[in-house]
Protein backbone atom coordinates (compact mmCIF):
# COMPACT_ATOMS: atom_id res chain seq x y z
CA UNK A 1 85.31 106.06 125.78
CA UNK A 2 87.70 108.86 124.57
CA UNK A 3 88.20 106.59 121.18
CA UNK A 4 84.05 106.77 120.80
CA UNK A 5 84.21 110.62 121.55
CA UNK A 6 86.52 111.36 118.69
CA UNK A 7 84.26 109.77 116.31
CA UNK A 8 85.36 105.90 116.30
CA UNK A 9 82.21 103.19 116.67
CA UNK A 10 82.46 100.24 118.56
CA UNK A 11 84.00 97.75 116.02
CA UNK A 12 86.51 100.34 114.85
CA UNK A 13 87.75 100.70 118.99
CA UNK A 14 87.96 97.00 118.76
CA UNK A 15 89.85 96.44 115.52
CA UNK A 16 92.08 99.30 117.25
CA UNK A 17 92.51 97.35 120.46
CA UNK A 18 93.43 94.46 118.79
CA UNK A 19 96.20 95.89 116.61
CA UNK A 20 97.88 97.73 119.48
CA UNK A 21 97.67 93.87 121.54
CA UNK A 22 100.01 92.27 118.41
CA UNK A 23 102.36 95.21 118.23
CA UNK A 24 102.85 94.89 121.81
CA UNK A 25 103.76 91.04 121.76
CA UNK A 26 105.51 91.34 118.85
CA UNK A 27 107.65 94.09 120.73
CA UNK A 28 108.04 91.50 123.67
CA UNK A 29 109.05 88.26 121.52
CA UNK A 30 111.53 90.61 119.73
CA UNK A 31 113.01 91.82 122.70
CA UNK A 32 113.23 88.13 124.69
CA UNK A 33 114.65 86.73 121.18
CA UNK A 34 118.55 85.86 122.02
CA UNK A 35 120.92 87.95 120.04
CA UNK A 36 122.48 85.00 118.25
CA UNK A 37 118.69 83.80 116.96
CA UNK A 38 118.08 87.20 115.93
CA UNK A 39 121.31 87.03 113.69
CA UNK A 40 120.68 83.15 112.50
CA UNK A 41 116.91 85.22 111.66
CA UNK A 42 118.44 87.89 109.38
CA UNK A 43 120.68 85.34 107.71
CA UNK A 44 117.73 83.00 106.79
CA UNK A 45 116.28 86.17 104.97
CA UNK A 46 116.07 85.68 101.28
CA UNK A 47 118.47 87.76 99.11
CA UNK A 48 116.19 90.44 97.58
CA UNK A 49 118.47 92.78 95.71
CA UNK A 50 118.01 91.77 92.18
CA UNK A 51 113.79 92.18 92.96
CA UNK A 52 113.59 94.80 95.36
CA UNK A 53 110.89 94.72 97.75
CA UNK A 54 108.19 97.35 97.50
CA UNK A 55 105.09 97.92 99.61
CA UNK A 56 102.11 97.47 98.14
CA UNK A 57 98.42 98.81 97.20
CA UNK A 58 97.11 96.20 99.59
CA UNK A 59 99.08 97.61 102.92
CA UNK A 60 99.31 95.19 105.80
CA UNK A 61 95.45 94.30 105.66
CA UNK A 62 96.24 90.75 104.27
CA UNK A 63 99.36 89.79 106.76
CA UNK A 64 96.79 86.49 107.47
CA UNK A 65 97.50 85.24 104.11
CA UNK A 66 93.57 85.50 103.05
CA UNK A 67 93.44 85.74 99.17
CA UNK A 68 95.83 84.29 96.37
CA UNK A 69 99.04 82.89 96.72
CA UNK A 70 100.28 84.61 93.22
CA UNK A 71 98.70 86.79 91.27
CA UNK A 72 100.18 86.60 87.85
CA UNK A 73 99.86 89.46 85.13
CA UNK A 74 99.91 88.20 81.45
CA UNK A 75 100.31 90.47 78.16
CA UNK A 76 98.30 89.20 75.42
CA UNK A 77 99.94 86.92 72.59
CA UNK A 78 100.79 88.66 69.19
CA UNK A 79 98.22 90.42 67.38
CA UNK A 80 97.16 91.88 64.32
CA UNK A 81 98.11 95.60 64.63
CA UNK A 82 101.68 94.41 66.48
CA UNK A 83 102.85 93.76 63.00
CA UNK A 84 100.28 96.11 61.06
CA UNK A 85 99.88 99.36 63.13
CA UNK A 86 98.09 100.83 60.09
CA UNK A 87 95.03 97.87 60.74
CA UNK A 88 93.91 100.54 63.72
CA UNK A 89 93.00 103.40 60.97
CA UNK A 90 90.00 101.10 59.95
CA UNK A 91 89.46 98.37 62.73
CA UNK A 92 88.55 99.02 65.83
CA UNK A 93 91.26 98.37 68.52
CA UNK A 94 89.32 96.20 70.41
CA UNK A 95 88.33 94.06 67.48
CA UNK A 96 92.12 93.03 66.73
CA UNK A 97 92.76 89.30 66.37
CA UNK A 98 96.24 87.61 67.33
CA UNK A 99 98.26 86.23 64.54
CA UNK A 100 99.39 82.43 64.24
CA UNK A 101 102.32 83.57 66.15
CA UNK A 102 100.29 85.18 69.05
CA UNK A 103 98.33 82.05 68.88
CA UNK A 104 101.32 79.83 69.60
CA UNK A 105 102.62 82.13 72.28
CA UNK A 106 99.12 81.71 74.28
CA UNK A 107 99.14 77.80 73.36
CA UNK A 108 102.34 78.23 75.07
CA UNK A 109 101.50 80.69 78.07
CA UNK A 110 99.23 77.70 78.84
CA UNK A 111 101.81 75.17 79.32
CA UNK A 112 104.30 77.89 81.44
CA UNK A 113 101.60 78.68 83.59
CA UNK A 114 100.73 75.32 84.31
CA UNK A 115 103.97 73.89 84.97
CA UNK A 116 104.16 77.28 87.09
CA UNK A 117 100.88 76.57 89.43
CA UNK A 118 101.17 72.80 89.15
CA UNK A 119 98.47 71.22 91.02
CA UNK A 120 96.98 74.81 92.32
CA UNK A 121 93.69 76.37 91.77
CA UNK A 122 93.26 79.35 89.26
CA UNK A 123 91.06 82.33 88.53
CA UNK A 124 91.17 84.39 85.42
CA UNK A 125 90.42 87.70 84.63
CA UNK A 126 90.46 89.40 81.41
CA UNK A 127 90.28 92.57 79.41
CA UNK A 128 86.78 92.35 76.84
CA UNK A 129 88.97 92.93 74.01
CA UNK A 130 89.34 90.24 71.50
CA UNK A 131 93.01 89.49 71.30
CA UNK A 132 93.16 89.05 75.24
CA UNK A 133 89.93 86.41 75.53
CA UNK A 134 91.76 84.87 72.41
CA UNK A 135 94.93 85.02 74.40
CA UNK A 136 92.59 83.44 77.34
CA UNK A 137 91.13 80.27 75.50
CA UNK A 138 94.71 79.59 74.18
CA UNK A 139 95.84 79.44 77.45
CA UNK A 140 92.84 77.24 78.72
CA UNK A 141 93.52 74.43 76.19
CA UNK A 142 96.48 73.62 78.93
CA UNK A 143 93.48 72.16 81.67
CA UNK A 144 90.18 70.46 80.76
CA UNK A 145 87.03 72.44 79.66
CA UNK A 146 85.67 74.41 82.00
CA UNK A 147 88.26 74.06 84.48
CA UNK A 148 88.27 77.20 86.11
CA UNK A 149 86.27 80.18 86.22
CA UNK A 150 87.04 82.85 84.21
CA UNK A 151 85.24 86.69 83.86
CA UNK A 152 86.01 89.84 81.71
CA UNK A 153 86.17 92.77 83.29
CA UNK A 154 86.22 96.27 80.91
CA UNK A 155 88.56 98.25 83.38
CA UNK A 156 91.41 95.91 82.08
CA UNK A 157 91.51 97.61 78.80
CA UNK A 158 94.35 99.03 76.80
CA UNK A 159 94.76 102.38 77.02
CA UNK A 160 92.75 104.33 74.36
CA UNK A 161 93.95 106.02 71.53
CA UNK A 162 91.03 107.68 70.25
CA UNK A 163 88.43 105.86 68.17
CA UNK A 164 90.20 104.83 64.86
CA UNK A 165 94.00 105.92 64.46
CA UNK A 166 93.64 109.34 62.57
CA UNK A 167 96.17 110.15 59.81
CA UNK A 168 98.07 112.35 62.63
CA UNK A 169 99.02 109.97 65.12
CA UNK A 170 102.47 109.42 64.19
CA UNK A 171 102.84 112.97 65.27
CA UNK A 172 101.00 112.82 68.29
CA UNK A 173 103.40 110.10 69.30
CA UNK A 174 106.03 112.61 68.86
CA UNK A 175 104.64 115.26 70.88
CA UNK A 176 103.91 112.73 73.53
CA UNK A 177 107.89 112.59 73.77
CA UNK A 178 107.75 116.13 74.18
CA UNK A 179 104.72 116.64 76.39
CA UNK A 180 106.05 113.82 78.95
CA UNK A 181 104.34 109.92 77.83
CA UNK A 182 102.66 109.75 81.63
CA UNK A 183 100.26 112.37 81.35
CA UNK A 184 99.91 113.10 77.47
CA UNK A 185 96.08 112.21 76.46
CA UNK A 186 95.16 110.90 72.69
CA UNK A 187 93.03 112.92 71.20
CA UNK A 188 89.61 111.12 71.74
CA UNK A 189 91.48 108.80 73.82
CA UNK A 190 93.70 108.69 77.44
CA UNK A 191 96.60 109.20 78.80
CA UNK A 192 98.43 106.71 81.05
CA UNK A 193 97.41 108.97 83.70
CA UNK A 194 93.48 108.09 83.27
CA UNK A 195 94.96 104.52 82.88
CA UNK A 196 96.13 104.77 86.68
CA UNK A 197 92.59 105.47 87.90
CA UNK A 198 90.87 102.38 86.44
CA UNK A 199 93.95 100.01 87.55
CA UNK A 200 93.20 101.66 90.85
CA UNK A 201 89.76 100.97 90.92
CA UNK A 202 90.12 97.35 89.71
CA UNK A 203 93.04 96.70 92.52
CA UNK A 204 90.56 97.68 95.10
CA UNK A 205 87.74 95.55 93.80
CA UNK A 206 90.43 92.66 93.78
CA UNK A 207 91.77 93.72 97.39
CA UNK A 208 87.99 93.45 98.66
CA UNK A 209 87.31 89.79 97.28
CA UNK A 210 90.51 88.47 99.13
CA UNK A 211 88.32 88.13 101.76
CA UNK A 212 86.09 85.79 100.08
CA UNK A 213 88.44 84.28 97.60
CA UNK A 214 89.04 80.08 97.41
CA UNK A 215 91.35 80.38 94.81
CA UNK A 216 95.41 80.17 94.86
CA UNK A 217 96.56 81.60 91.85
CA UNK A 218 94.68 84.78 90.40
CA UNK A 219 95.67 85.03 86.57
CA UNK A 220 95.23 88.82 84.97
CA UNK A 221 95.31 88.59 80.97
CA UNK A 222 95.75 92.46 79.86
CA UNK A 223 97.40 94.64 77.36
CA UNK A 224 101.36 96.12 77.60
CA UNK A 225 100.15 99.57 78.75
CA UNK A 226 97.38 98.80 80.88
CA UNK A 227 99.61 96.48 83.32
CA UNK A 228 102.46 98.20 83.47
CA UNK A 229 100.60 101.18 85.04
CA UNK A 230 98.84 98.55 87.21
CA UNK A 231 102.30 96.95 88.53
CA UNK A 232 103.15 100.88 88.78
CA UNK A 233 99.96 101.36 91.01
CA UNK A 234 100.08 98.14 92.81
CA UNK A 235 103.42 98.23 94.31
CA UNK A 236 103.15 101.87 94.64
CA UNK A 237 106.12 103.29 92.35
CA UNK A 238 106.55 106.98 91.54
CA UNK A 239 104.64 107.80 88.43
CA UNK A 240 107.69 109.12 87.08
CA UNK A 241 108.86 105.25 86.53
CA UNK A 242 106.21 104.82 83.82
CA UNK A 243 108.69 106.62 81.68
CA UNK A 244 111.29 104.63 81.69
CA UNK A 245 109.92 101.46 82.07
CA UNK A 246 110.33 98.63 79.46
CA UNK A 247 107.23 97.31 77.68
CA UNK A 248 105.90 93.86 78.30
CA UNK A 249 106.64 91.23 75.52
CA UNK A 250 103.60 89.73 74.38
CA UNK A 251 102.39 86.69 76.70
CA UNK A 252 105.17 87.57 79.09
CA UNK A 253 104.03 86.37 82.47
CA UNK A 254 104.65 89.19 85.70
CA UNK A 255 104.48 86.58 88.89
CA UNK A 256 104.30 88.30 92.10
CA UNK A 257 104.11 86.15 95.05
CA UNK A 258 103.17 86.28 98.84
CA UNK A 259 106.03 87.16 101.11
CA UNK A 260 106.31 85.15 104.66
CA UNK A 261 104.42 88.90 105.65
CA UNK A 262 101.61 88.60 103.70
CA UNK A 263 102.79 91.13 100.91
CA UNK A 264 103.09 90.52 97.18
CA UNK A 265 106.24 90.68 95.64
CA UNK A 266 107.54 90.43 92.08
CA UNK A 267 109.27 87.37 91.88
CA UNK A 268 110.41 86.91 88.04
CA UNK A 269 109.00 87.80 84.60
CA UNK A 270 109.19 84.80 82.01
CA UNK A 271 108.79 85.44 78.31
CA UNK A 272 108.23 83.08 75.73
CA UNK A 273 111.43 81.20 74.97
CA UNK A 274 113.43 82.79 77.64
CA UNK A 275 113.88 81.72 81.24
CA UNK A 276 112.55 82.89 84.32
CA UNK A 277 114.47 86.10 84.81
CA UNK A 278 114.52 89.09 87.70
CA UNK A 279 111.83 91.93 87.67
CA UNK A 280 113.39 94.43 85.37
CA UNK A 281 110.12 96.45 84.41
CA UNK A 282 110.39 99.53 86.47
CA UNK A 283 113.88 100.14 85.02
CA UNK A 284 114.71 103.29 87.34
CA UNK A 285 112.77 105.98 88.79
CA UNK A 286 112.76 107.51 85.94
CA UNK A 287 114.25 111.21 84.66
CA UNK A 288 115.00 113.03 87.52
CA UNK A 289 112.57 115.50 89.03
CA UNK A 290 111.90 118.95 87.94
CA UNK A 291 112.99 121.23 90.81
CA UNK A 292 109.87 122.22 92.78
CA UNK A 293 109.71 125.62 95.55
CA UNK A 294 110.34 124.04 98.77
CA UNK A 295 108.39 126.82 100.51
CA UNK A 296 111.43 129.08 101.58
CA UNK A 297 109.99 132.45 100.74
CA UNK A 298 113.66 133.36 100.42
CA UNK A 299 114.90 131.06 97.83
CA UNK A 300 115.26 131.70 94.30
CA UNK A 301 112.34 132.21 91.55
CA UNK A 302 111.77 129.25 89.42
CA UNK A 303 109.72 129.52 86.19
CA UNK A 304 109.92 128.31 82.54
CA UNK A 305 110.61 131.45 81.32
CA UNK A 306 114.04 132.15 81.74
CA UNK A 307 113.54 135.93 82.10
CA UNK A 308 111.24 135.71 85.09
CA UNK A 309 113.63 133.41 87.06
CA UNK A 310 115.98 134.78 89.62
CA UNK A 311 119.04 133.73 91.66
């Protein structure tokens, strides 16, 4: 009755209830466990120190396993303005085609992915832009027609650099060094920042249809960009990481796997012609942090101008 006063409804009480119940016997089955099991326990554990484990977007709402087994990010293959940036100044970004070459590394995505998922099921989900539904039907030509189902969905898109590249975006590239990469918006276009908030939304959207998913592989076809922010907002990494984290090759595969807790993990990236190697995306924490007040209202002035700061 107290948990209805402050504002909680019956189901909500209930859910409640229920939670506190498991914490309570897992508190009890940890505490009758014998001290050598516990030990045999923590030696079983896998070694995680090359792929460190981070908590995720999703929390603990999916510790029954409901949803994929992997969810697996894919860059799209080669394309047009990766070896002709000057193509953007008069085609539109999301018109770009992918090269023979790009079309030989989705061919091959195709094949790594299936040998990856073997006999499992698959959904796809792709950007709208051409070069990443090109990348997608490459990739398809591994399975029968029609295999699987597959949908576009427009919050997957690269980040936006304005309409067509003006003559000045070399140096807007420049001051983007300057300004800091994360939060430095393209004129007519977005920052990485504005990135975050559609992978955001799309994670939720795909954190809501675990509940109603049949599928045990989710494939994501995007752009370099685009899912690095996403890994950066699905396993919950400091923004500052964006800046010094390495780009995606093209048709590089990101697998990140259940844990025996429910959670996603990142278990290995695999680029074309390489092996199966450790997650090395988020490559540090990036620069270190500009000193902040910590709300002492005796310590020292800080400001950019060095005449207004004190010791």
């Amino acid at each position: 009755e107290d948990l209805k006063q402050a504002g909680l409804n019956l189901i909500q009480v209930r859910k409640l209830q229920l939670q506190i119940r498991q914490w309570l016997e897992e508190d009890h089955a940890e505490q009758a466990t014998p001290e050598p099991s516990r030990k045999r326990k923590a030696e079983r554990q896998p070694d995680l120190s090359r792929c460190p484990r981070q908590s995720t977007l999703f929390g603990s709402d999916h510790s029954d396993h409901s949803g994929p087994r992997r969810l697996i990010f894919i860059r799209h293959g080669e394309s047009e303005a990766n070896v002709n940036r000057k193509i953007t100044a008069t085609v539109p970004d999301h018109n770009l085609h992918l090269t023979e070459r790009g079309r030989q590394q989705a061919t091959d995505a195709g094949h790594r992915l299936k040998a990856l998922v073997g006999d499992g099921t698959l959904r796809f989900t792709c950007s709208p832009y051409v070069r990443t539904r090109e990348t997608l039907n490459g990739m398809l030509r591994a399975w029968a027609p029609d295999s699987w189902p597959c949908h576009e969905d427009v919050r997957l898109r690269e980040q936006e650099f304005g309409n067509y590249d003006p003559p000045d975006i070399k140096d807007q590239h420049k001051e983007k060094a300057d300004f800091g990469p994360f939060f430095y918006r393209f004129a007519d276009g977005e920052s990485p920042a504005d990135c975050y908030d559609r992978a955001h939304s799309f994670l939720e959207s795909l954190r809501r249809s675990f509940q109603v998913e049949t599928a045990e592989n989710h494939v994501i076809v995007g752009h370099g960009t685009m899912l690095v922010v996403m890994l950066i907002c699905l396993f919950q990494k400091k923004v500052g990481t964006f800046d010094s984290s390495r780009s995606l090759e093209n048709a590089e595969l990101v697998v990140c796997e259940r844990a025996e807790d429910g959670q996603f993990e990142i278990s290995y990236t695999w680029a074309p012609g390489e092996e199966k190697k450790p997650c090395d995306i988020f490559r540090s924490e990036g620069p270190a942090e500009m000193e902040i007040w910590n709300g002492d209202p005796n310590s020292r002035m800080l400001s950019h101008d060095v005449g207004n700061a004190t010791a």
